[in-house]
Protein backbone atom coordinates (compact mmCIF):
# COMPACT_ATOMS: atom_id res chain seq x y z
CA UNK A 1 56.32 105.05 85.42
CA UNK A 2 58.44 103.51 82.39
CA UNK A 3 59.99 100.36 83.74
CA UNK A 4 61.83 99.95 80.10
CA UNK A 5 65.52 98.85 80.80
CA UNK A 6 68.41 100.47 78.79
CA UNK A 7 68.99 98.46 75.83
CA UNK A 8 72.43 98.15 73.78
CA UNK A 9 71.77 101.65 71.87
CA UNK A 10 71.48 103.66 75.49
CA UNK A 11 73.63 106.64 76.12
CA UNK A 12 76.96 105.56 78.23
CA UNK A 13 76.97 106.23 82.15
CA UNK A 14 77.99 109.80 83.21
CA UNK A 15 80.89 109.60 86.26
CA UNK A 16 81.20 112.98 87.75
CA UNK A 17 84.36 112.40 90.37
CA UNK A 18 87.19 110.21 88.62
CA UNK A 19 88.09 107.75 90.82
CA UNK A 20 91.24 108.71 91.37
CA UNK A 21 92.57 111.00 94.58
CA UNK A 22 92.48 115.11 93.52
CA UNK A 23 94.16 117.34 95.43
CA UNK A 24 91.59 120.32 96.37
CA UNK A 25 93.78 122.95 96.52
CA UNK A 26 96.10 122.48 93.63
CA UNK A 27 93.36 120.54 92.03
CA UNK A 28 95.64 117.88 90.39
CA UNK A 29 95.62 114.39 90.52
CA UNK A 30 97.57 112.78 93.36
CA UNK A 31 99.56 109.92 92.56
CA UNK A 32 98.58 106.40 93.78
CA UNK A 33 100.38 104.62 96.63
CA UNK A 34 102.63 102.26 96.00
CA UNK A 35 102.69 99.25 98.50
CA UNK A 36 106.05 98.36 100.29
CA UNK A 37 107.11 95.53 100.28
CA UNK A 38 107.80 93.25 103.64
CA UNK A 39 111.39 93.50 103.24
CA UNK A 40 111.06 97.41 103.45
CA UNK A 41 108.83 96.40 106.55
CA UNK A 42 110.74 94.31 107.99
CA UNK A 43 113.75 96.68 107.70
CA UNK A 44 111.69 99.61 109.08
CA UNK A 45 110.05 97.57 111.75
CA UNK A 46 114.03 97.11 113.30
CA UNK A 47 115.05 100.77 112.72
CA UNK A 48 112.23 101.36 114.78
CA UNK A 49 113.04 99.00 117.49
CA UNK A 50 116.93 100.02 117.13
CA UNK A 51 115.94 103.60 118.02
CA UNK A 52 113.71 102.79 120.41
CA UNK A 53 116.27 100.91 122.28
CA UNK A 54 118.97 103.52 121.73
CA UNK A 55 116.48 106.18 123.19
CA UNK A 56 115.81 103.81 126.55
CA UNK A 57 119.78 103.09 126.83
CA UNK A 58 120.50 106.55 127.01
CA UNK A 59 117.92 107.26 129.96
CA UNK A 60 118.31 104.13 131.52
CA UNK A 61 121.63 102.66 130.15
CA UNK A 62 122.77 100.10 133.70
CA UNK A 63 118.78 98.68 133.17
CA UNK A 64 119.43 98.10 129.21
CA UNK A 65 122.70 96.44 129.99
CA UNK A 66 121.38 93.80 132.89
CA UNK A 67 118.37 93.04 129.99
CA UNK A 68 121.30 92.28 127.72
CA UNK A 69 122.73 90.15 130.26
CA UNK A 70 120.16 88.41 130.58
CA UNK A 71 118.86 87.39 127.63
CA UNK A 72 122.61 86.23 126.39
CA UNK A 73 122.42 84.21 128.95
CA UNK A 74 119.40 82.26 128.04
CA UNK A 75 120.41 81.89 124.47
CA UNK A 76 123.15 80.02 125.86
CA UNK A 77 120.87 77.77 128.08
CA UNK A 78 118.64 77.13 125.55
CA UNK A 79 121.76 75.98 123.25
CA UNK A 80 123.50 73.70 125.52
CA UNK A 81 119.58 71.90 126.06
CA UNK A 82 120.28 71.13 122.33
CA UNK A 83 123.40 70.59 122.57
CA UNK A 84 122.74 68.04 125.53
CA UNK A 85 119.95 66.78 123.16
CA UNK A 86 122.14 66.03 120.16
CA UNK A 87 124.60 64.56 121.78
CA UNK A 88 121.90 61.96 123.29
CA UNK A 89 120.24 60.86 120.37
CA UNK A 90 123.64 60.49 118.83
CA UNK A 91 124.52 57.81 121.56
CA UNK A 92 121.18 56.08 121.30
CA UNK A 93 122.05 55.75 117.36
CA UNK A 94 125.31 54.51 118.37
CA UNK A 95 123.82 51.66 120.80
CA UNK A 96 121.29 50.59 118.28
CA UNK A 97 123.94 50.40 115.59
CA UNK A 98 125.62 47.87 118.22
CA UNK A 99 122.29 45.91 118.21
CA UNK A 100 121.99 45.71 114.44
CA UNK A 101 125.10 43.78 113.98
CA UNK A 102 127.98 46.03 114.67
CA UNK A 103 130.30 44.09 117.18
CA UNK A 104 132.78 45.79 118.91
CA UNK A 105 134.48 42.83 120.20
CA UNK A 106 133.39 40.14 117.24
CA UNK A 107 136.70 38.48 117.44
CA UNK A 108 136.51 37.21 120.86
CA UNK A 109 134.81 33.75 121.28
CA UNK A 110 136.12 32.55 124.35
CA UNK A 111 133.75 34.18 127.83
CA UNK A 112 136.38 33.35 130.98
CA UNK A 113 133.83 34.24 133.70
CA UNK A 114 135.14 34.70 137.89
CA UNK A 115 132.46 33.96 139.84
CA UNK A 116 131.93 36.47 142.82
CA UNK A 117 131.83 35.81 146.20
CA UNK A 118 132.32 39.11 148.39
CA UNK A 119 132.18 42.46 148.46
CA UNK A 120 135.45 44.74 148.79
CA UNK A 121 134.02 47.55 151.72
CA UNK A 122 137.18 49.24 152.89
CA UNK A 123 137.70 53.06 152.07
CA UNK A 124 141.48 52.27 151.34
CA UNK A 125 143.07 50.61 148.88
CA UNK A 126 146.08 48.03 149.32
CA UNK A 127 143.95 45.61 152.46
CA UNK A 128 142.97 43.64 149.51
CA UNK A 129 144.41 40.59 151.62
CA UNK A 130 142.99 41.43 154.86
CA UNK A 131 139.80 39.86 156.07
CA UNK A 132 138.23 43.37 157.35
CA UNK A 133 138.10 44.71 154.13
CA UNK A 134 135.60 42.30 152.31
CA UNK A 135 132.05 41.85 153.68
CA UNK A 136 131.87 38.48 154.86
CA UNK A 137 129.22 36.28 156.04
CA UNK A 138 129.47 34.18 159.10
CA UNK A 139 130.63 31.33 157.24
CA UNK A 140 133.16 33.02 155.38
CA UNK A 141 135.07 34.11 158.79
CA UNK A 142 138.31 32.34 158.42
CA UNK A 143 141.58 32.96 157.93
CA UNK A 144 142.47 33.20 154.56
CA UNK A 145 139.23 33.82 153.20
CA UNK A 146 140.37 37.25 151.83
CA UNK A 147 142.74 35.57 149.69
CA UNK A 148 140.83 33.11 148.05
CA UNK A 149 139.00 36.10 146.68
CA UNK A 150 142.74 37.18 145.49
CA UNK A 151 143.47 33.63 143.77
CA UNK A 152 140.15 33.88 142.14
CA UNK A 153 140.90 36.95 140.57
CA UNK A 154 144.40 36.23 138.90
CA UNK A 155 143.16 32.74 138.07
CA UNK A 156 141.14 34.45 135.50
CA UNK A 157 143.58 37.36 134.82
CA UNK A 158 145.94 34.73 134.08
CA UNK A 159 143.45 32.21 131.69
CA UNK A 160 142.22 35.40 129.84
CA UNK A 161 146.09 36.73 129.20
CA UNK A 162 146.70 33.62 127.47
CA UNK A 163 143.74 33.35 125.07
CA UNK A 164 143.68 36.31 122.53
CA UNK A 165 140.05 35.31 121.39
CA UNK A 166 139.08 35.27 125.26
CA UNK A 167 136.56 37.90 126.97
CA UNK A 168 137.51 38.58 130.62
CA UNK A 169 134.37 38.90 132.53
CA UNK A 170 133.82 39.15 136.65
CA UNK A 171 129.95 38.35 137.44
CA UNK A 172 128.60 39.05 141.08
CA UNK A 173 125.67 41.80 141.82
CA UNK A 174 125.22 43.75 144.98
CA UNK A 175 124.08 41.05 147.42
CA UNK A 176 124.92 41.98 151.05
CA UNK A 177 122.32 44.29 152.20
CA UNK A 178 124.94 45.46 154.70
CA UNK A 179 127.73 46.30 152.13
CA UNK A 180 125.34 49.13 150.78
CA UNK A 181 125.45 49.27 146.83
CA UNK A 182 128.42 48.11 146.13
CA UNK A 183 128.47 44.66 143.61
CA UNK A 184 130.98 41.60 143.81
CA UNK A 185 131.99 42.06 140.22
CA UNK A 186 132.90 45.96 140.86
CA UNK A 187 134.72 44.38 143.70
CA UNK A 188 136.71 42.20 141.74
CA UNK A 189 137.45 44.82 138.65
CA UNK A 190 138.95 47.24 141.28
CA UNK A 191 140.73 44.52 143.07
CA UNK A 192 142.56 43.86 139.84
CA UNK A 193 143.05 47.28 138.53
CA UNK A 194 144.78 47.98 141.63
CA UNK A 195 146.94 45.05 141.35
CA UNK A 196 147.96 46.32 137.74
CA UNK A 197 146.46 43.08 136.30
CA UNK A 198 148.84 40.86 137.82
CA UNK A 199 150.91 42.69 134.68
CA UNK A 200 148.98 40.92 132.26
CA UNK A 201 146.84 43.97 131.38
CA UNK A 202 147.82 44.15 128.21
CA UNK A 203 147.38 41.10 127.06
CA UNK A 204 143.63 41.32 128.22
CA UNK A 205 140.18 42.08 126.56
CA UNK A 206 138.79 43.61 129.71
CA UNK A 207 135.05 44.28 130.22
CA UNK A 208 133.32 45.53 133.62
CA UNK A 209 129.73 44.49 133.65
CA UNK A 210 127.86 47.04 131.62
CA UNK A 211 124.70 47.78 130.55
CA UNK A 212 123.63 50.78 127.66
CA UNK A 213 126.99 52.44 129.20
CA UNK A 214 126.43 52.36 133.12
CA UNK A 215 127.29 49.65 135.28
CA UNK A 216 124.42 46.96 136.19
CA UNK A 217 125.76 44.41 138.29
CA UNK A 218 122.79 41.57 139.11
CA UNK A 219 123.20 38.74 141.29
CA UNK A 220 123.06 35.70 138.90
CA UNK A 221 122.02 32.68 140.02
CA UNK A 222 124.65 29.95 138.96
CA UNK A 223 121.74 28.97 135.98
CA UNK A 224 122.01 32.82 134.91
CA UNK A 225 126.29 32.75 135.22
CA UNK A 226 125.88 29.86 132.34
CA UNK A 227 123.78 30.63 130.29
CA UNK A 228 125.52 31.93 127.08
CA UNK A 229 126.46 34.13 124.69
CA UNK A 230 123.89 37.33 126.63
CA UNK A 231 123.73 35.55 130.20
CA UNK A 232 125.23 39.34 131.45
CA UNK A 233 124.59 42.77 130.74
CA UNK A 234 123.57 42.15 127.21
CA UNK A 235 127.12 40.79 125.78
CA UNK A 236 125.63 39.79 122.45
CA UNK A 237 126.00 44.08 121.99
CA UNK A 238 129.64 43.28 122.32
CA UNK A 239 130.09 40.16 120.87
CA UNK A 240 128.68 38.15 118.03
CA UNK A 241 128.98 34.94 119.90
CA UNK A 242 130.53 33.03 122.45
CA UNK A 243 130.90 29.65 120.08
CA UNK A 244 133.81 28.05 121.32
CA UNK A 245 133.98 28.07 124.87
CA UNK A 246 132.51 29.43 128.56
CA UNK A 247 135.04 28.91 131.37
CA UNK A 248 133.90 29.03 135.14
CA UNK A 249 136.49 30.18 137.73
CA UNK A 250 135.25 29.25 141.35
CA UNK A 251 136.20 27.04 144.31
CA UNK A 252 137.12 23.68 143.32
CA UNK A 253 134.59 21.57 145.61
CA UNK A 254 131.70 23.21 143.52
CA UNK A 255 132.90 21.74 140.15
CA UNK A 256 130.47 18.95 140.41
CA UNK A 257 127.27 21.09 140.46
CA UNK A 258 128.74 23.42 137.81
CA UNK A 259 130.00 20.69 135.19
CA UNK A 260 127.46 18.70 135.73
CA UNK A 261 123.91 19.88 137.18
CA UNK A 262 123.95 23.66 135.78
CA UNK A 263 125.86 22.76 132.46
CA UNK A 264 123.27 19.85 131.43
CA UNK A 265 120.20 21.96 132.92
CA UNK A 266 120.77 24.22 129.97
CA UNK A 267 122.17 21.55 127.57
CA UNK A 268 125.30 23.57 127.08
CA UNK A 269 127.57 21.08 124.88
CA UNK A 270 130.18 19.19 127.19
CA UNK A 271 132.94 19.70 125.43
CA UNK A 272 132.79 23.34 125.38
CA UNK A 273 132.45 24.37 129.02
CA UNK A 274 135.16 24.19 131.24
CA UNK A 275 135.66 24.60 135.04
CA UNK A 276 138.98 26.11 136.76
CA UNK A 277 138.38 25.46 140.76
CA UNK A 278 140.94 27.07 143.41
CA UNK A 279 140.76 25.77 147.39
CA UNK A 280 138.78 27.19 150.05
CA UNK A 281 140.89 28.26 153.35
CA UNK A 282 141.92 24.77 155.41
CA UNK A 283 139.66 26.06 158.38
CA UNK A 284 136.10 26.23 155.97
CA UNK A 285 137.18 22.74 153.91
CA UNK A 286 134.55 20.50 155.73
CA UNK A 287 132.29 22.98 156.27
CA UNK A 288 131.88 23.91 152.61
CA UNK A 289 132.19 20.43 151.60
CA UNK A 290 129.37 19.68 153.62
CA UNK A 291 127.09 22.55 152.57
CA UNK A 292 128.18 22.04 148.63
CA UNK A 293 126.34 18.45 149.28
CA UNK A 294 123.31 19.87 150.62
CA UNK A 295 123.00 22.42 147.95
CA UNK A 296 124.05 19.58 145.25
CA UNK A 297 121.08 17.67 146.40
CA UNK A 298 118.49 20.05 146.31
CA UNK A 299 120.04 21.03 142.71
CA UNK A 300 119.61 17.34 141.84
CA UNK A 301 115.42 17.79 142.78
CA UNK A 302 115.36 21.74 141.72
CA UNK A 303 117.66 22.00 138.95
CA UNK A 304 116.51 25.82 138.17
CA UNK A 305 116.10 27.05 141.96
CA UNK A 306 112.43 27.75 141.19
CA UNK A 307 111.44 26.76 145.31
CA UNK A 308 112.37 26.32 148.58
CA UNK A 309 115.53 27.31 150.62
CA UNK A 310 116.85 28.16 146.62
CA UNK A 311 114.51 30.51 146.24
CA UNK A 312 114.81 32.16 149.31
CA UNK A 313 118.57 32.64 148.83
CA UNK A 314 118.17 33.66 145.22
CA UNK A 315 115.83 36.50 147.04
CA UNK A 316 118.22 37.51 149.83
CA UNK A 317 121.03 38.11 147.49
CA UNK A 318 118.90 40.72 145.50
CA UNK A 319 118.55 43.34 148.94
CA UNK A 320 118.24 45.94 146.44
CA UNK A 321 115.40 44.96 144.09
CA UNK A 322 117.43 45.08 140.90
CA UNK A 323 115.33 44.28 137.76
CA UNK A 324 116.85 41.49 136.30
CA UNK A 325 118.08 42.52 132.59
CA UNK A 326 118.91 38.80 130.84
CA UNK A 327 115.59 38.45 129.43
CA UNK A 328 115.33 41.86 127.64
CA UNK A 329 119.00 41.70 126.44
CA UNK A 330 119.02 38.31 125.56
CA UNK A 331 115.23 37.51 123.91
CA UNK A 332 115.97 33.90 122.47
CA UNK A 333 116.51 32.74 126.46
CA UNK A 334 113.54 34.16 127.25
CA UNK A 335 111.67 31.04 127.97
CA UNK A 336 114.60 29.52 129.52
CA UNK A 337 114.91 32.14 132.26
CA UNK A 338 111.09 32.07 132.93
CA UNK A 339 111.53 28.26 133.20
CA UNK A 340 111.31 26.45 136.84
CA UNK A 341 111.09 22.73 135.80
CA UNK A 342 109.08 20.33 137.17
CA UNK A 343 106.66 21.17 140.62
CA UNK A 344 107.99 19.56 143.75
CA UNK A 345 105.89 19.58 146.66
CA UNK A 346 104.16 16.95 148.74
CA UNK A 347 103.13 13.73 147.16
CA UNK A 348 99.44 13.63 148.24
CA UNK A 349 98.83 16.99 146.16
CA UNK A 350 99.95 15.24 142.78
CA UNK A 351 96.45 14.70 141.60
CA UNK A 352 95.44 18.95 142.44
CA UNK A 353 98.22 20.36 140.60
CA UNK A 354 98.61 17.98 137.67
CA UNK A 355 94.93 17.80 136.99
CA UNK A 356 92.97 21.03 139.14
CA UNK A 357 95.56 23.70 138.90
CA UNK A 358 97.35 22.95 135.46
CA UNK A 359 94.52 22.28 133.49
CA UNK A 360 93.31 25.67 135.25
CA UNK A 361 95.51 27.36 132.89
CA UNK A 362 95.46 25.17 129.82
CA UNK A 363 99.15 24.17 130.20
CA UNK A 364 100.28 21.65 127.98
CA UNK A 365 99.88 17.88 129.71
CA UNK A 366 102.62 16.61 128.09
CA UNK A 367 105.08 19.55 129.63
CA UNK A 368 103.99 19.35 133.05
CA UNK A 369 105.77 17.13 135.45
CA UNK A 370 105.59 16.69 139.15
CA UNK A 371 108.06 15.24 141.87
CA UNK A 372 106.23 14.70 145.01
CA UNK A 373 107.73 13.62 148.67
CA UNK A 374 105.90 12.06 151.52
CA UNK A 375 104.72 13.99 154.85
CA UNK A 376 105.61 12.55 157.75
CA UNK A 377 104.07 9.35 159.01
CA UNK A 378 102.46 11.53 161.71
CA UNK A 379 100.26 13.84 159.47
CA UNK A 380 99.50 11.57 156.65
CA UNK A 381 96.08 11.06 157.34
CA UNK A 382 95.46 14.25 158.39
CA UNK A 383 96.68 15.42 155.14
CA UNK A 384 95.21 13.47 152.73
CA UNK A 385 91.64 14.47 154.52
CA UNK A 386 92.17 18.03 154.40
CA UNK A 387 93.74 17.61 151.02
CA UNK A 388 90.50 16.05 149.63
CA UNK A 389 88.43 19.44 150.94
CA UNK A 390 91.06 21.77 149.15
CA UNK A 391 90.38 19.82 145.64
CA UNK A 392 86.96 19.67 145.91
CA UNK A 393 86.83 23.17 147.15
CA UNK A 394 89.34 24.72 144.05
CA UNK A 395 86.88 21.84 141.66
CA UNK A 396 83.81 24.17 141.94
CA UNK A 397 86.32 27.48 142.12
CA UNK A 398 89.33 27.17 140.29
CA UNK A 399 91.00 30.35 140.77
CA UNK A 400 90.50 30.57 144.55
CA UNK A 401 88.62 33.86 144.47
CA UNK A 402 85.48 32.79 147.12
CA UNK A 403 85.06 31.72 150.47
CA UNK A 404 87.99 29.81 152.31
CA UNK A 405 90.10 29.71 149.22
CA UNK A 406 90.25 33.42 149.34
CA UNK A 407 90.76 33.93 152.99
CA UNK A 408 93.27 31.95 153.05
CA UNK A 409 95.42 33.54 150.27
CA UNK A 410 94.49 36.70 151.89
CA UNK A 411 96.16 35.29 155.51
CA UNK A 412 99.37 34.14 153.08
CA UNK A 413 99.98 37.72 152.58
CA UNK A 414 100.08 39.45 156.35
CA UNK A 415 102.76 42.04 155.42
CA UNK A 416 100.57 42.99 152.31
CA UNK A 417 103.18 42.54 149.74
CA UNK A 418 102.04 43.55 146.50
CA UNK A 419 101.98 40.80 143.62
CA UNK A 420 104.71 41.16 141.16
CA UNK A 421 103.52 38.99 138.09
CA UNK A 422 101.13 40.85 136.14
CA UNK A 423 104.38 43.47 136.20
CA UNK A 424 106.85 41.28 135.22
CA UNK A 425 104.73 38.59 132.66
CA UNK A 426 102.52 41.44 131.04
CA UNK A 427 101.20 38.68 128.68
CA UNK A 428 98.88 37.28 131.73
CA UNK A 429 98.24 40.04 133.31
CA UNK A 430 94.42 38.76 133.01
CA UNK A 431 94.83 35.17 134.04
CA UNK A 432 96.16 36.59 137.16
CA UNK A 433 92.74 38.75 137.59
CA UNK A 434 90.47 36.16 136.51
CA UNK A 435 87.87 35.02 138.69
CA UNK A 436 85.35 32.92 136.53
CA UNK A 437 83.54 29.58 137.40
CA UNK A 438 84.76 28.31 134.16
CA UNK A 439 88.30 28.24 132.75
CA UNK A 440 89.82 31.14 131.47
CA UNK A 441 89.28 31.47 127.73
CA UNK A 442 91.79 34.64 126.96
CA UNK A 443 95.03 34.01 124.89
CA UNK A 444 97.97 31.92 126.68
CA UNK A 445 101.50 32.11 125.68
CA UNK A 446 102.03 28.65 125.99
């Protein structure tokens, strides 16, 4: 067989069908197909849908129309979504535009801040003066109490209307568990709405506690009522600072503590922070006096409330659990919010907590301070023996997480209350679940 190949001088191929259609009968060439285009489709494609639609209207036209119905009536929900969507990211612009320096209220520099001290709990309005309308606690049952509230109020109506650089602001969260969730300063805004402002509402820069546009009333300690210029609801979105003065308005016999203990525990200047103090009812006088001393005192030992009978009250008035907002709104008192001041506990433990316990944590030596008082005569000995266990014990486990050092923490906890600090202090949220023999070697923020 001759495997020779073709070479340039070959005879050309022979193709006996063209490639083209032909048309058998006629025996003609049929012209080629020209491809539409997607516009022609596309128009097509709804002509066909159009008459489709047509034909089931006509055999089924109350069907057709309830379809119709239906689906105009989910374009509309879907439109209002993104309506409701627009509209919300358009008010989260305009509170971050507050945050990046535009101030609403930058020309006031004056904060005139009521302190609250009840809760306004009648359905009607007009029993402003009436003792049954305000929540009161057993030591606030006198007569006249009600109005005290009322002085308070148009005190600072009245030192605000004078001051055109002045922010009017009523502080007081919802603190009687048995008032429901209704907040002191709430009380006191509607109080003096419904007065008219004592007719000095126009002459007023009037503010309600609020927070990203609802209303977030806390229940400040009096650390948290001084603490300026974003000690409430975040006022450094409002205003660029409060640099010439904070005014208190609150009974007179607490001017002491305020002026003097809370003022200089935050080293707020002297000459800028003023006190305005209206009387107490005749009937409570030596009462309040009395208790004012007692709380004066264990201000004097506990300047920031961080313990004891403080503590507990700072607790009670918080029935609802509000999260506390200063710290978020206010980041540059952080640390001062967080702070509790020196330890105070019994003197015989001084050498467990400044040495055991602190250096437990790697705090700073030279920022640790400890006041300690004595036990009674009684229980000294007894004491200072068991005492000596405990250190030894928390020498050879420092975190308490063996043995008798963790049964007993367990038995502090009977109601099973669940530990809020890794929550709340994220940054040692594993020094709280550290167990080691040896110190805990992760990152401290001190």
């Amino acid at each position: 067989m001759n495997n020779s190949t073709f070479g340039p001088g070959s005879p050309k191929p022979f193709h006996a069908y063209s490639r083209r259609d032909i048309d058998l009968e006629s025996g003609n060439f049929r012209k080629p197909r020209q491809q539409k285009s997607l516009v022609s489709r596309f128009i097509r494609m709804i002509k066909s849908i159009g008459n489709q639609i047509s034909y089931i209207y006509k055999l089924h036209p109350l069907l057709v129309f309830i379809a119709s119905l239906i689906f105009g009536l989910a374009v509309l929900i879907v439109l209002s979504m993104y309506e409701n969507s627009f509209l919300l990211m358009k008010q989260q612009n305009d509170k971050l535009s507050l945050v990046y320096g535009s101030y609403p209220m930058k020309n006031l520099h004056n904060l005139v801040m009521v302190a609250g001290h009840s809760i306004y709990i009648s359905s009607t309005c007009g029993k402003f003066d009436s003792e049954d309308s305000w929540f009161l606690e057993p030591y606030q049952k006198h007569p006249g109490q009600a109005a005290t509230f009322i002085a308070h109020i148009k005190e600072g109506v009245k030192i605000a209307a004078q001051d055109e650089n002045a922010l009017l602001l009523f502080s007081g969260g919802e603190t009687r568990n048995g008032a429901g969730p209704r907040s002191e300063a709430q009380s006191y805004w509607a109080v003096a709405e419904a007065k008219g402002w004592f007719g000095k509402g126009t002459h007023l820069h009037l503010e309600h506690k609020k927070a990203e546009g609802a209303e977030e009333e806390v229940a400040p300690t009096p650390i948290l009522i001084l603490a300026p210029p974003c000690q409430n609801f975040q006022l450094d979105q409002l205003v660029e600072q409060f640099d010439h003065g904070n005014m208190v308005v609150s009974y007179d016999f607490k001017k002491e503590r305020f002026s003097d203990l809370h003022r200089s525990s935050i080293r707020f200047p002297e000459e800028r922070f003023f006190f305005v103090g209206t009387p107490t009812t005749p009937d409570s006088k030596d009462a309040a006096m009395a208790g004012e001393a007692i709380v004066r005192a264990q201000f004097q030992v506990d300047p920031y409330g961080c313990t004891g009978s403080l503590q507990d009250k700072r607790l009670k008035r918080d029935p609802f659990h509000r999260s506390v907002p200063y710290p978020g709104g206010c980041p540059e008192l952080k640390s001062l919010f967080s702070y509790c001041g020196p330890v105070v506990s019994y003197d015989f433990k001084k050498e467990r907590f400044s040495d055991l316990h602190r250096s437990s944590i790697r705090f700073p030596e030279e920022r640790f301070f400890f006041v300690g008082t004595p036990t009674t005569p009684d229980s000294k000995d007894a004491a200072m023996a068991g005492e000596a266990i405990v250190r030894a014990q928390f020498q050879v486990d420092p975190y308490g997480c063996t043995g008798s050092l963790q049964d007993k923490r367990l038995k502090r906890d009977p109601f099973h209350r669940s530990v809020p600090y890794p929550g709340g202090c994220p940054e040692l949220k594993s020094l709280f679940s550290y167990c080691g023999p040896a110190i805990y070697p992760g990152a401290l923020p001190w």
